[in-house]
Protein backbone atom coordinates (compact mmCIF):
# COMPACT_ATOMS: atom_id res chain seq x y z
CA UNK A 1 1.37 -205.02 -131.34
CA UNK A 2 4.56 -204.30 -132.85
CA UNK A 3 5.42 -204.10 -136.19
CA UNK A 4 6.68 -207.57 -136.86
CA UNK A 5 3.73 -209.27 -134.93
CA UNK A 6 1.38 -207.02 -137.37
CA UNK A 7 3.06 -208.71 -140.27
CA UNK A 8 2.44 -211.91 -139.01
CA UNK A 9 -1.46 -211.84 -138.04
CA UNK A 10 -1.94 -210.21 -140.91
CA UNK A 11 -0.97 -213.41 -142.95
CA UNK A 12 -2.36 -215.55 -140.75
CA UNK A 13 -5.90 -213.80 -141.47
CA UNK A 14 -5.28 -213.37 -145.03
CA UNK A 15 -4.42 -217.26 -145.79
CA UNK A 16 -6.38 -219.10 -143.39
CA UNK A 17 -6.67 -222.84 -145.12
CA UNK A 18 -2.66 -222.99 -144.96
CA UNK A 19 -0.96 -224.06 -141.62
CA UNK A 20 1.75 -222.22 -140.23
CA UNK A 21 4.28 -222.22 -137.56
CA UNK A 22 5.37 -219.17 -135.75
CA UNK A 23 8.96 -219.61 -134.48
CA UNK A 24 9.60 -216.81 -131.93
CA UNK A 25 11.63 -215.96 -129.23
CA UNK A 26 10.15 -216.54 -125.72
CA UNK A 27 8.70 -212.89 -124.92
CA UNK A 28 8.34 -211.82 -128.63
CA UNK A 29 4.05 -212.31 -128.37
CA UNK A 30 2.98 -215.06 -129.82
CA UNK A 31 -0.43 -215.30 -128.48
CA UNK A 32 -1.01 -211.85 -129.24
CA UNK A 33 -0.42 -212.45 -133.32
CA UNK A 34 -3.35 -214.61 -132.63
CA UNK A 35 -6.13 -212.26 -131.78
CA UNK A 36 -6.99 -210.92 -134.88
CA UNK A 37 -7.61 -214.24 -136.67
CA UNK A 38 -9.62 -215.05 -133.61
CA UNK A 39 -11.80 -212.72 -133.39
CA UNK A 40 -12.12 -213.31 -137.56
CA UNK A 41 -13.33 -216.37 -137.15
CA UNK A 42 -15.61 -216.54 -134.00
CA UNK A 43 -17.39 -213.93 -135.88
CA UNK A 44 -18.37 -215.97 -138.79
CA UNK A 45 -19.27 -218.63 -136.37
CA UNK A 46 -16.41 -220.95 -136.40
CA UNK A 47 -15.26 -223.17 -133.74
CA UNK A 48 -11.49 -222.96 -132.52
CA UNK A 49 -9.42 -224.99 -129.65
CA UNK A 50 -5.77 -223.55 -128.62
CA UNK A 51 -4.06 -226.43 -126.82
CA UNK A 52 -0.74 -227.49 -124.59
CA UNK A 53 0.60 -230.01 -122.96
CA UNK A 54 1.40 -228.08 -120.02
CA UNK A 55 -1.59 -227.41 -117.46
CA UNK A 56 0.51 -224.15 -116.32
CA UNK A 57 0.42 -222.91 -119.83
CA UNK A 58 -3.26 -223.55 -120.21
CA UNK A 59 -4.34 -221.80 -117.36
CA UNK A 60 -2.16 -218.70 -118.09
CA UNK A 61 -3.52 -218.72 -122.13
CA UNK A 62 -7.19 -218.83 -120.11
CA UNK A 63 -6.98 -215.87 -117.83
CA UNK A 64 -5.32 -213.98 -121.21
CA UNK A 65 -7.75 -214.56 -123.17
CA UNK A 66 -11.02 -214.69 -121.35
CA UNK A 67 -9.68 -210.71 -120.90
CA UNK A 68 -9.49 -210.89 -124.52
CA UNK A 69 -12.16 -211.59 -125.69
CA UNK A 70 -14.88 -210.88 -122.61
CA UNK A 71 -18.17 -211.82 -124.71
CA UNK A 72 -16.86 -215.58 -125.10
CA UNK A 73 -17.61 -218.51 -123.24
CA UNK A 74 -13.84 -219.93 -123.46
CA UNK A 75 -13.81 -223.16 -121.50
CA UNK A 76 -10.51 -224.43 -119.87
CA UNK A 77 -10.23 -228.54 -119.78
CA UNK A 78 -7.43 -230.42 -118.36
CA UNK A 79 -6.97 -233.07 -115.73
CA UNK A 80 -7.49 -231.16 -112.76
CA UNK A 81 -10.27 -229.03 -114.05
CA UNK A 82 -13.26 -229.76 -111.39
CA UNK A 83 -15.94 -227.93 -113.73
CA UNK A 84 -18.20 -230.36 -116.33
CA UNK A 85 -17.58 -229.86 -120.03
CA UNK A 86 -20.47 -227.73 -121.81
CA UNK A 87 -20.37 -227.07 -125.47
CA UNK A 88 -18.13 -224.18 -126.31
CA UNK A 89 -16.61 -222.41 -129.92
CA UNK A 90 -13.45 -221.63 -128.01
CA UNK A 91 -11.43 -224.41 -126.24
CA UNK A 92 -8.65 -224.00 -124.16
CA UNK A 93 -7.25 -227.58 -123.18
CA UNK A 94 -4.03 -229.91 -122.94
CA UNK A 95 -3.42 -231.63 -125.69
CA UNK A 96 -4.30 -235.06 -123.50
CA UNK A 97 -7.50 -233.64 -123.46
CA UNK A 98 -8.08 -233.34 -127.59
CA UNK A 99 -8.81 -237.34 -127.16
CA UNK A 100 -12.62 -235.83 -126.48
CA UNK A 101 -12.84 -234.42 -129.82
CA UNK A 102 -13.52 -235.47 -133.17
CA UNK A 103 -13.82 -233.21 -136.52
CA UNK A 104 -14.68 -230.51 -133.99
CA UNK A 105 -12.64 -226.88 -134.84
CA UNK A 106 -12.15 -225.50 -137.61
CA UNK A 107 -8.36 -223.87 -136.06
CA UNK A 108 -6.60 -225.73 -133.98
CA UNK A 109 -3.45 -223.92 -132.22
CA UNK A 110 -1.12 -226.23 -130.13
CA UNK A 111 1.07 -223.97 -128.38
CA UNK A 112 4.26 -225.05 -127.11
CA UNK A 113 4.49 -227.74 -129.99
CA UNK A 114 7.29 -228.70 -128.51
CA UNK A 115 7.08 -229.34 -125.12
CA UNK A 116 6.97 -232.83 -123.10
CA UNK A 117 5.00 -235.49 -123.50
CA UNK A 118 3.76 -234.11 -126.49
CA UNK A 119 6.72 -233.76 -128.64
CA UNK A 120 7.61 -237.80 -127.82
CA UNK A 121 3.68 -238.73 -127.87
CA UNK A 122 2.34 -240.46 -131.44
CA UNK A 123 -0.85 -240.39 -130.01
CA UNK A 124 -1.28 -236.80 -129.03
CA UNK A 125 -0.03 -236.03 -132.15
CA UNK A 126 -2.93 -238.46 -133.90
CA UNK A 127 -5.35 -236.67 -131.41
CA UNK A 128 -4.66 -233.21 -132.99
CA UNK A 129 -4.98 -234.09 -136.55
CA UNK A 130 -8.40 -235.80 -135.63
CA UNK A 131 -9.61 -233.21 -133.40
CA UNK A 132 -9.69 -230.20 -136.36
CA UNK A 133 -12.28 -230.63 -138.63
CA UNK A 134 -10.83 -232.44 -142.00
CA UNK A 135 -10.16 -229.16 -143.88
CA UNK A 136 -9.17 -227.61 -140.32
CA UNK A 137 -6.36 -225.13 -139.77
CA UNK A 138 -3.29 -225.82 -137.63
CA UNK A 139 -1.03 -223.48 -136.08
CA UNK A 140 2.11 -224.54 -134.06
CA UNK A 141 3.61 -221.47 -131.85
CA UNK A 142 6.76 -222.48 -130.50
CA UNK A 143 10.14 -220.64 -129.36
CA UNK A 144 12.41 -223.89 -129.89
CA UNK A 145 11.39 -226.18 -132.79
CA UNK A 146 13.59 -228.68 -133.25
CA UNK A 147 15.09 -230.01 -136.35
CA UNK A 148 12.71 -233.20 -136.75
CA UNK A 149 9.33 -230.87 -136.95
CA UNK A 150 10.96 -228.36 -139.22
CA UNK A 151 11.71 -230.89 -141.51
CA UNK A 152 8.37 -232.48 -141.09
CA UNK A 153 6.06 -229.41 -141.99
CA UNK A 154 8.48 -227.51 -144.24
CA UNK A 155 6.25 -228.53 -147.61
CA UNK A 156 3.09 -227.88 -145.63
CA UNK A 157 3.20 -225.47 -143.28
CA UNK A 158 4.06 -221.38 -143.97
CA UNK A 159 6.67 -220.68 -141.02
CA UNK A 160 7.01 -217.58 -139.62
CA UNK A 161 10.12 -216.04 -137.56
CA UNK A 162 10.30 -213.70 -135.07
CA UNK A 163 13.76 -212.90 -133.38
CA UNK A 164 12.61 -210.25 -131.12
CA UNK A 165 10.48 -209.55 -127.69
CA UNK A 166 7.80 -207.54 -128.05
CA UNK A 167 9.05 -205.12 -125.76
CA UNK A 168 12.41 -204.62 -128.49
CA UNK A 169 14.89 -206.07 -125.63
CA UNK A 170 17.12 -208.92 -126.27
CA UNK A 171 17.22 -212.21 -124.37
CA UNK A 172 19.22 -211.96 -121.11
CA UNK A 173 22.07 -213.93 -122.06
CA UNK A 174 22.91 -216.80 -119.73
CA UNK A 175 26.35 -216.31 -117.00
CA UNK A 176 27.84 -219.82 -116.44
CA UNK A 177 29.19 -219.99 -113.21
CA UNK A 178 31.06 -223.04 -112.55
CA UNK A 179 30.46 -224.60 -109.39
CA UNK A 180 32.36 -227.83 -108.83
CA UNK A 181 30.95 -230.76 -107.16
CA UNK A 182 27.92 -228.60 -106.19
CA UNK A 183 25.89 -231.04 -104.73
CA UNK A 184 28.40 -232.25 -101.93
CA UNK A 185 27.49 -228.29 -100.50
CA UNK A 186 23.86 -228.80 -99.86
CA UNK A 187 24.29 -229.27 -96.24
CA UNK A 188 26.80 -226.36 -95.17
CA UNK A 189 26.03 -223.12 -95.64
CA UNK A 190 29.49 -221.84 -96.21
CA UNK A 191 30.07 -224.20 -99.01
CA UNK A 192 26.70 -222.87 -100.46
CA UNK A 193 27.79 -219.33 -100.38
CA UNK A 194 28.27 -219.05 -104.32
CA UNK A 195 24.14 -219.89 -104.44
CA UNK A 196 23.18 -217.54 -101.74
CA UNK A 197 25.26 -214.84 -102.51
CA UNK A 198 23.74 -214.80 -106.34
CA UNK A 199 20.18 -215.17 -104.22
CA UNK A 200 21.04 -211.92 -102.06
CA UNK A 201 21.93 -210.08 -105.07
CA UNK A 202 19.31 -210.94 -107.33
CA UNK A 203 16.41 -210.24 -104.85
CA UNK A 204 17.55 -206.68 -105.04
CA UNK A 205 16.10 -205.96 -108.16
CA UNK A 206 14.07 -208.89 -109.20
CA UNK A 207 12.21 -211.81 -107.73
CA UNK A 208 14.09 -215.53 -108.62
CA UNK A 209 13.09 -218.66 -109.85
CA UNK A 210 15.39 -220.97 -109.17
CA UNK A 211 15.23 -223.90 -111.09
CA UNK A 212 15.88 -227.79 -109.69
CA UNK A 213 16.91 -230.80 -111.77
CA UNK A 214 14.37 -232.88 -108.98
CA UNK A 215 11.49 -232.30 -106.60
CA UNK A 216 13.66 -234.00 -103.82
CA UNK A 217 16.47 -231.65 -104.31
CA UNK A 218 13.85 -228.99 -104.44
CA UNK A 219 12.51 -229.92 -101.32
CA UNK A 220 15.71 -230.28 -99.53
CA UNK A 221 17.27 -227.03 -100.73
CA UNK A 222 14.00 -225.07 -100.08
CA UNK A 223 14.33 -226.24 -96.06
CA UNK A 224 18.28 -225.26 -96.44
CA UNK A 225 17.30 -221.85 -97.86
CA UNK A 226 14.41 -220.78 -95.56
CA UNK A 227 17.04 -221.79 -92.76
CA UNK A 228 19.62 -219.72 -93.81
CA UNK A 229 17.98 -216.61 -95.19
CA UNK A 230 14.87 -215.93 -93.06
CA UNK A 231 14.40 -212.57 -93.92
CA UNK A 232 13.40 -213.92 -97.88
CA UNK A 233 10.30 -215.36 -98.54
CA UNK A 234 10.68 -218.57 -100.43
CA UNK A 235 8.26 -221.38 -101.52
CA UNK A 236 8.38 -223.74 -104.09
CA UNK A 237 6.00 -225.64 -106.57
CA UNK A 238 6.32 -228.56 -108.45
CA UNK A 239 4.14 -231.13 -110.23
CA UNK A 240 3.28 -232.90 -106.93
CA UNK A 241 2.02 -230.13 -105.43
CA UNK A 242 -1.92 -229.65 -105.19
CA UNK A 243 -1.62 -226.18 -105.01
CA UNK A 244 0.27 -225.49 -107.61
CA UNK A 245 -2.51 -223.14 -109.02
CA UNK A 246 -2.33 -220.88 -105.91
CA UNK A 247 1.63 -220.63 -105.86
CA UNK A 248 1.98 -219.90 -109.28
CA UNK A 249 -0.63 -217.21 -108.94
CA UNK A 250 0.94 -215.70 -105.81
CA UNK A 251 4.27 -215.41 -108.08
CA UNK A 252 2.07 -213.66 -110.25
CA UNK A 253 1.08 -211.07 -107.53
CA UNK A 254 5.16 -210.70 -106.39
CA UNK A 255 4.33 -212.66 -103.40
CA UNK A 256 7.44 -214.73 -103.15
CA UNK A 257 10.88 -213.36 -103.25
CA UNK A 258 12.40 -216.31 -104.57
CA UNK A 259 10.33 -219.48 -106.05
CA UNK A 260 11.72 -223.09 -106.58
CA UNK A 261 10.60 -224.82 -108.94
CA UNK A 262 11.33 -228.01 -111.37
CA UNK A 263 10.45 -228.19 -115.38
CA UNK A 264 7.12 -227.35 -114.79
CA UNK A 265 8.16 -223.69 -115.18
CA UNK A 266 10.22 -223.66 -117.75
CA UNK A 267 7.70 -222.72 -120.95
CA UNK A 268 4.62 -220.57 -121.18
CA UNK A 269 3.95 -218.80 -118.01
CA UNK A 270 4.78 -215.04 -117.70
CA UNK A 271 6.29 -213.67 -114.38
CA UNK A 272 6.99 -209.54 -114.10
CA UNK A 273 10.30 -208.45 -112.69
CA UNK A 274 12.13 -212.46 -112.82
CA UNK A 275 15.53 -213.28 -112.66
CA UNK A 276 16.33 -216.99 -113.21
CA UNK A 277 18.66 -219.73 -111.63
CA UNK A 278 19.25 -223.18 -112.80
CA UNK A 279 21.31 -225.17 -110.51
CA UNK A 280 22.51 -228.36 -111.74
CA UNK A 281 22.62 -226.71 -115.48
CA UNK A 282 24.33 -230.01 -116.44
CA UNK A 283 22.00 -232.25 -115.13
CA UNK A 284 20.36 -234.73 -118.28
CA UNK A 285 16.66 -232.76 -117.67
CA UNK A 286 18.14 -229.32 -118.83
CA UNK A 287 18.52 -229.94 -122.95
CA UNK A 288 19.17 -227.47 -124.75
CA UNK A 289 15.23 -226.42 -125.69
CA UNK A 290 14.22 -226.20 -121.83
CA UNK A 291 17.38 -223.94 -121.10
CA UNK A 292 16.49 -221.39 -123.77
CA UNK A 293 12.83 -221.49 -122.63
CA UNK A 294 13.86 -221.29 -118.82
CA UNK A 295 16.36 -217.93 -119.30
CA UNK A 296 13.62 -217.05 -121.39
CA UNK A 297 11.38 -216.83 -118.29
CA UNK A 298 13.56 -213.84 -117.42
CA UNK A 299 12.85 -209.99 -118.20
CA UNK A 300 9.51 -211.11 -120.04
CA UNK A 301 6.67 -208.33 -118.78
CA UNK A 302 7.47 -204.60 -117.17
CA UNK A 303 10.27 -202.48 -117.06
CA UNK A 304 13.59 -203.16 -117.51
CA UNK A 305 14.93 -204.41 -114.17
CA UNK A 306 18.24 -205.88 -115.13
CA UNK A 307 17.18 -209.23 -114.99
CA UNK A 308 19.92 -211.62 -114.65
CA UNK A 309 19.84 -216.05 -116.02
CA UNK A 310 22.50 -217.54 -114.27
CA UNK A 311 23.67 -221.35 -114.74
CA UNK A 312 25.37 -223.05 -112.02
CA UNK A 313 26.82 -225.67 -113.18
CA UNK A 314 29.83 -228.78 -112.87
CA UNK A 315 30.28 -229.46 -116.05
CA UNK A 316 29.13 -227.48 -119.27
CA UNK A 317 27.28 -230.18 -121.33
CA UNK A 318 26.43 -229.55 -125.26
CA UNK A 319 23.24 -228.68 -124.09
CA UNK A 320 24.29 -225.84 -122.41
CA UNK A 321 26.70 -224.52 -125.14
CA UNK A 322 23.96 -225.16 -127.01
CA UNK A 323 21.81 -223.28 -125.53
CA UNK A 324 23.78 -220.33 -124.95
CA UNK A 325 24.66 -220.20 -128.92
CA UNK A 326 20.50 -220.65 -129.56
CA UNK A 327 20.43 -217.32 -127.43
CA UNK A 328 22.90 -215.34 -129.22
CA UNK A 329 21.83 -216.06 -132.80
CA UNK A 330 18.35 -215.02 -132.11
CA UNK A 331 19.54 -211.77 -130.04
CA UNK A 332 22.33 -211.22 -132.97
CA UNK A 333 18.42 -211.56 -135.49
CA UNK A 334 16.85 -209.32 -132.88
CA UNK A 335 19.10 -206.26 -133.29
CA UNK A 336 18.46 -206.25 -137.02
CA UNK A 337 15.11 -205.27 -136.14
CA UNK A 338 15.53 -202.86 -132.92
């Protein structure tokens, strides 16, 4: 644990009946700032829940922390989950699944505060208050808050910032590369030689996600790019897919050269050695929140392997200057503390 994240759990174990948000950069460790108060209060008997609305995120927060903490039963709910509910004092769940609960933990963390449907959902949000026990503790972890929350919990909630990764690097900065009209290419490979070419350079170093504004140009782009460049191994996942456990675990192991993938990806699962693409940067799905958290995906976990976020893009939206400017300030914070 680095310095900073020490500074943080040690508040959040030294005032735990106030909530708090902690506001750091995709990388910088925010599940790991949770141990200590963890392992606090499961030894005094208390019951705690971590939640998110993303079944990706879930499962990766599961496998960390079942190596955590060994001696716990941690259960893992969410809609896909085949195993019966038993009692448990640490949850891991989406938030969907909260709905179950009533006046049940006494710390309730809902990672990725965020996120879709959450952040648009009243009644997830209702869930969360009712599913902590009435003198509960909340803790929101997010890398993007937006404006609306922090002005929501600024009275009540102690908010904590962290500008840099855990591993002292800085965000990989996004390269916009104009590509005009780059649908109309999908069907010749010569016109899609700016995609490929990035592709063939990237793989040299890293393995690629390669982010899609739809499944269907997913799908159709994954057929074009086996076709064309048989010698890299490339699958894709999406929400659609029922084995979208397996492939995201096989990225895990290294076992794709180059994954496609929609915004399923873009928060909350950790990937060694990734450079990302998002083609279609313009397209209405890529706001400015799931941009920084996608080129956050990028140089997360092991050495430094020049990972690379590229943007391909036909017209640069405010989301994407956005975006970019997010980036900067918090690596222009970061080197203040390198």
């Amino acid at each position: 644990m680095t310095t900073e994240q020490a500074k943080i759990a040690h508040r959040l174990t030294t005032q735990v009946t106030d909530h708090h948000l902690i506001w750091a950069v995709t990388g910088a460790g925010k599940t790991e700032i949770l141990y200590p108060l963890l392992q606090l209060l499961l030894a005094t008997g208390k019951r705690v829940a971590i939640a998110s609305p993303r079944m990706d995120v879930c499962q990766e927060l599961w496998l960390r922390f079942t190596a955590v903490f060994p001696e716990e039963k941690i259960i893992l709910l969410h809609g896909k989950q085949q195993i019966p509910y038993a009692f448990s004092s640490f949850v891991i769940c989406t938030t969907h699944q909260l709905y179950r609960f009533y006046h049940a933990f006494d710390l309730l963390v809902v990672d990725e505060i965020d996120a879709f449907p959450y952040v648009i959902d009243q009644g997830l949000q209702y869930a969360t208050e009712t599913a902590k026990k009435p003198e509960g503790q909340l803790i929101y972890l997010t890398a993007t808050p937006d404006e609306r929350l922090l002005k929501d919990i600024k009275r009540t909630f102690q908010i904590h910032y962290l500008p840099l990764r855990f591993h002292q690097r800085l965000l990989p900065e996004p390269r916009l590369i104009f590509w005009n009209n780059w649908r109309r290419c999908l069907n010749k490979r010569k016109k899609m030689e700016p995609l490929i070419k990035a592709i063939q350079k990237l793989v040299k170093k890293n393995h690629v996600l390669l982010f899609c504004p739809s499944i269907e140009l997913m799908n159709e782009l994954q057929m074009k790019l086996a076709e064309w460049l048989p010698t890299i191994k490339i699958s894709s996942v999406s929400s659609k897919d029922e084995k979208r456990p397996e492939k995201v675990q096989a990225m895990r192991q290294q076992k794709y050269d180059v994954l496609l993938t929609t915004m399923i990806l873009e928060r909350g699962v950790t990937f060694e050695n990734i450079s990302v693409i998002v083609l279609g940067a313009e397209h209405e799905v890529f706001t400015k929140s799931s941009l920084v958290q996608i080129a956050g995906r990028a140089d997360r976990k092991g050495e430094f392997s020049n990972s690379q976020v590229c943007f391909f893009y036909h017209e640069k939206t405010s989301a994407i200057k956005k975006a970019v400017k997010e980036i900067k300030r918090m690596n222009k914070a970061g080197k203040l503390l390198q």
